[in-house]
Protein backbone atom coordinates (compact mmCIF):
# COMPACT_ATOMS: atom_id res chain seq x y z
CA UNK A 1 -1.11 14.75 0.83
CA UNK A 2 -1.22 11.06 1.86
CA UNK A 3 -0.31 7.77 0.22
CA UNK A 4 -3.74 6.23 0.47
CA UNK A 5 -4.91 6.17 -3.33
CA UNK A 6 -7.38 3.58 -4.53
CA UNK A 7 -6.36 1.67 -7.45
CA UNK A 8 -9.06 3.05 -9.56
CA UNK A 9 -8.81 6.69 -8.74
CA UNK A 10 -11.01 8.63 -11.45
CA UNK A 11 -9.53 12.37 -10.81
CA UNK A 12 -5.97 10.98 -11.89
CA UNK A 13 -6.72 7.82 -13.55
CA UNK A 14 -2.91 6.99 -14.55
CA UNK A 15 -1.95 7.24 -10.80
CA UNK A 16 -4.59 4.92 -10.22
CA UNK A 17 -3.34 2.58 -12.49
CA UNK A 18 0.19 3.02 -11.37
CA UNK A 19 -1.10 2.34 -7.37
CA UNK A 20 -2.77 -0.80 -8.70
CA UNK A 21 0.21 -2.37 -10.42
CA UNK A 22 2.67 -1.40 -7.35
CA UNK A 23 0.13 -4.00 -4.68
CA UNK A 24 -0.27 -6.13 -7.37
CA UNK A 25 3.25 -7.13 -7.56
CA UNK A 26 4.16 -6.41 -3.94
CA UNK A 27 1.70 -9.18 -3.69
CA UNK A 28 3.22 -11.28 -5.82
CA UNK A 29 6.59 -10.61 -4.24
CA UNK A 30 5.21 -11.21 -0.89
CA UNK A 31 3.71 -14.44 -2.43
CA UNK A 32 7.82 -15.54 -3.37
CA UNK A 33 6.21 -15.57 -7.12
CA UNK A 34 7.89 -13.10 -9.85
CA UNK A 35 7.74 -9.49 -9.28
CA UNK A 36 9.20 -6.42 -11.01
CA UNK A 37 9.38 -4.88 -7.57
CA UNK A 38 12.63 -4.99 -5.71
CA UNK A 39 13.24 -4.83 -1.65
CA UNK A 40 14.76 -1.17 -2.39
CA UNK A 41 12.06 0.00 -4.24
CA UNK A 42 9.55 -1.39 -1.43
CA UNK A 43 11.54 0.11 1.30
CA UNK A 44 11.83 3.24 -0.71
CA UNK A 45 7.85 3.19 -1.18
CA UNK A 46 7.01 2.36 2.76
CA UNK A 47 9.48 5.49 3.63
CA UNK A 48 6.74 7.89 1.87
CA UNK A 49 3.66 5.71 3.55
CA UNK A 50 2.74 4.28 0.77
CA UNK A 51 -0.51 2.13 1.77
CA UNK A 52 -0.13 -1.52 0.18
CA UNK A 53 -3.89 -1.63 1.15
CA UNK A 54 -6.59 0.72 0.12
CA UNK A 55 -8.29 1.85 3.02
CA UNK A 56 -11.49 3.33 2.45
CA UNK A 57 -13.21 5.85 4.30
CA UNK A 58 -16.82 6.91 3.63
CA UNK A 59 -17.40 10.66 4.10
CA UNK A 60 -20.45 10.23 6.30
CA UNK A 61 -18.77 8.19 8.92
CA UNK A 62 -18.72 10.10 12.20
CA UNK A 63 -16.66 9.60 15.75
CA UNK A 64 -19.04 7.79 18.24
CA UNK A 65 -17.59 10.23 20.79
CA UNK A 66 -16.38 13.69 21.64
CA UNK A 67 -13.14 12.20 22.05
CA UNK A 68 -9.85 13.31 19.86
CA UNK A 69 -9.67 10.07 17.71
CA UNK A 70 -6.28 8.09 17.13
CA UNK A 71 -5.45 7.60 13.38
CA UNK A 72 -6.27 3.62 12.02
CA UNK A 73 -3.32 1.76 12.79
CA UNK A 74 -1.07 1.51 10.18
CA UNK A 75 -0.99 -2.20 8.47
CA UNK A 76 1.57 -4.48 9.81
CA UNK A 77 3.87 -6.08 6.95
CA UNK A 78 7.31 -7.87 7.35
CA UNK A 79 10.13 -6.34 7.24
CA UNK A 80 11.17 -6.25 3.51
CA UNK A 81 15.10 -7.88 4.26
CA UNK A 82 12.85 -11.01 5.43
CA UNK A 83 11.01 -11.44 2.97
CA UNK A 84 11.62 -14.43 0.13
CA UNK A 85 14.27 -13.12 -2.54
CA UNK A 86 12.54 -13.15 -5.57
CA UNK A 87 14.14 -15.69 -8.45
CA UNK A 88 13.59 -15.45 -12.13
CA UNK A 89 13.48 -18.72 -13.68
């Protein structure tokens, strides 16, 4: 399995939904605005690889060598402690 679920997944379209509300508000809480999502819950959430970007991959796209290819590298964030507590006003 992987953590790398667009937010409108048709197989499983509640997990979809559920993906989609999780970046929204880590956006938001990245952002200093309101979120319902707590530093736990995104540290909890990173330790399973959970991908606060969709990457896409299209199924046609080949290597443009032989080579063993490395895996994308995996988005850079800040580290969760540093980021802006989140106040409710």
């Amino acid at each position: 399995g992987h953590c790398n679920v667009p937010g409108f997944y048709a197989p499983n379209k509640a997990l979809g939904a559920w993906v989609h509300r999780q970046r929204a508000q880590y956006k938001l809480y990245c952002a200093g605005k309101q979120s319902s999502l707590t530093s736990e819950r995104i540290m909890k959430l990173e330790t399973i690889g959970f991908q606060w970007q969709h990457r896409q991959f299209k199924t046609n796209d080949k290597p443009l060598s032989t080579k063993k290819q490395e895996p994308p590298a995996k988005l850079q964030l800040p580290d969760p402690i540093t980021r802006p507590p989140v106040t409710f006003e």
